[in-house]
C-alpha atoms as a PDB file:
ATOM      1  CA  UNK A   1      -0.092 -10.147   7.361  1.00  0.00           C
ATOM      2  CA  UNK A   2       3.765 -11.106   6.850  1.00  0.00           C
ATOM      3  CA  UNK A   3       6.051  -8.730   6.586  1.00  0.00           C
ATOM      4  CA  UNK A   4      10.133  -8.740   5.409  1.00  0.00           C
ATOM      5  CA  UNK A   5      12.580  -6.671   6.798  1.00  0.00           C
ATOM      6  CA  UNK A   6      14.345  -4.298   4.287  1.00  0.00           C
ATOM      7  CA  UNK A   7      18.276  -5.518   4.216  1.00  0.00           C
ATOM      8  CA  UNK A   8      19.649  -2.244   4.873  1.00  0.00           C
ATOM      9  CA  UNK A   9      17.603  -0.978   8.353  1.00  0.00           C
ATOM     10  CA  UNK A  10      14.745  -1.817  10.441  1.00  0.00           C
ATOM     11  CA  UNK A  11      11.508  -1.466   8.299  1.00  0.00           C
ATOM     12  CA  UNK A  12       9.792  -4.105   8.204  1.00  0.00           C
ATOM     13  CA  UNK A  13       6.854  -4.064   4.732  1.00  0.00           C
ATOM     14  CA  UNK A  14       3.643  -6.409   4.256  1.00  0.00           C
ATOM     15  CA  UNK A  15       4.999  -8.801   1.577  1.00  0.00           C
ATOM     16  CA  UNK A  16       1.372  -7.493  -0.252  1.00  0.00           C
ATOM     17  CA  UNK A  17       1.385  -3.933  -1.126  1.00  0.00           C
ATOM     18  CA  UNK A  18      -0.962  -1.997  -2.917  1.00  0.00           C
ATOM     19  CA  UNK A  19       0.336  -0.558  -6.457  1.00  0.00           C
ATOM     20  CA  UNK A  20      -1.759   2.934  -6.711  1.00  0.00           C
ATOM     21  CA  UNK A  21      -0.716   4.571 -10.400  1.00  0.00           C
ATOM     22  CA  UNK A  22      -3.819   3.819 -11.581  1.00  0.00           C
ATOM     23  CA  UNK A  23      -5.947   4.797  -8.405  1.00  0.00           C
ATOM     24  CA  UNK A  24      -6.913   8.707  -9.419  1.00  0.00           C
ATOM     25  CA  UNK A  25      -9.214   7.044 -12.010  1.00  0.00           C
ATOM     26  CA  UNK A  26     -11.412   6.491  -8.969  1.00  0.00           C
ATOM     27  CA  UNK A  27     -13.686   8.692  -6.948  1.00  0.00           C
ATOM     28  CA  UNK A  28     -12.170   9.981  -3.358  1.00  0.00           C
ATOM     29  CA  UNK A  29     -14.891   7.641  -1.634  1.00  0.00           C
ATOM     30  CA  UNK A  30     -13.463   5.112  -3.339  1.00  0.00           C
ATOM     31  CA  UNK A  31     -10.143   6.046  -3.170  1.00  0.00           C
ATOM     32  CA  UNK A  32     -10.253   6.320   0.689  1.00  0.00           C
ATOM     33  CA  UNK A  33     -12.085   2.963   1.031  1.00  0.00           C
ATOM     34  CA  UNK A  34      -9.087   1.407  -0.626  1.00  0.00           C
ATOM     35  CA  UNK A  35      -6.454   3.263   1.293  1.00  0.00           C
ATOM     36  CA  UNK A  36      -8.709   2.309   4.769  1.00  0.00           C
ATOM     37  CA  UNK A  37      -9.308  -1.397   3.937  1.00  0.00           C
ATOM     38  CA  UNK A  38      -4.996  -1.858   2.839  1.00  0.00           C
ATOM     39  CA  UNK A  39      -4.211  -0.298   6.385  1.00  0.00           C
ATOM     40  CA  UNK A  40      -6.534  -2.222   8.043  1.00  0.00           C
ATOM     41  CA  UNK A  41      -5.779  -5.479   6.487  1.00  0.00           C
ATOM     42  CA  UNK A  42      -1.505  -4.622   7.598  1.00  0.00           C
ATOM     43  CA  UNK A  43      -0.478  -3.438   4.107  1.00  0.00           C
ATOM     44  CA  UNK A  44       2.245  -0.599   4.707  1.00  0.00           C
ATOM     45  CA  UNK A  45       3.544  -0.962   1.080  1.00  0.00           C
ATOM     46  CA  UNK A  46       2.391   1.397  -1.497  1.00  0.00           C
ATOM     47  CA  UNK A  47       3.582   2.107  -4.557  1.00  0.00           C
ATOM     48  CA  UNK A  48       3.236   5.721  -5.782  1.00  0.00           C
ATOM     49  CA  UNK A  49       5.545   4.986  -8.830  1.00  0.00           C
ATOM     50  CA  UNK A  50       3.967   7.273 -11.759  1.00  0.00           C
ATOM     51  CA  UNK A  51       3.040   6.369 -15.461  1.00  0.00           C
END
């Protein structure tokens, strides 16, 4: 995975994230496989904006 660091600090976030307004639709096994594969696979970007 490549990351980017932020311009203002140290954090450094996968340059794929995983958008997740739409992810309650899904079932919690589902929902955790998701969330278990994206950490696995180096994504530490998730975006919990809300519709």
């Amino acid at each position: 995975m490549d990351y980017r660091k932020l311009p203002h600090g140290e954090e450094e976030i996968s340059v794929i994230g995983l958008g997740t307004s739409s992810i309650g639709a899904a079932g919690d096994k589902e929902i955790e496989a998701v969330m278990t594969l994206a950490l696995e696979k180096g994504i530490n970007y998730f975006d919990q904006a809300l519709c």
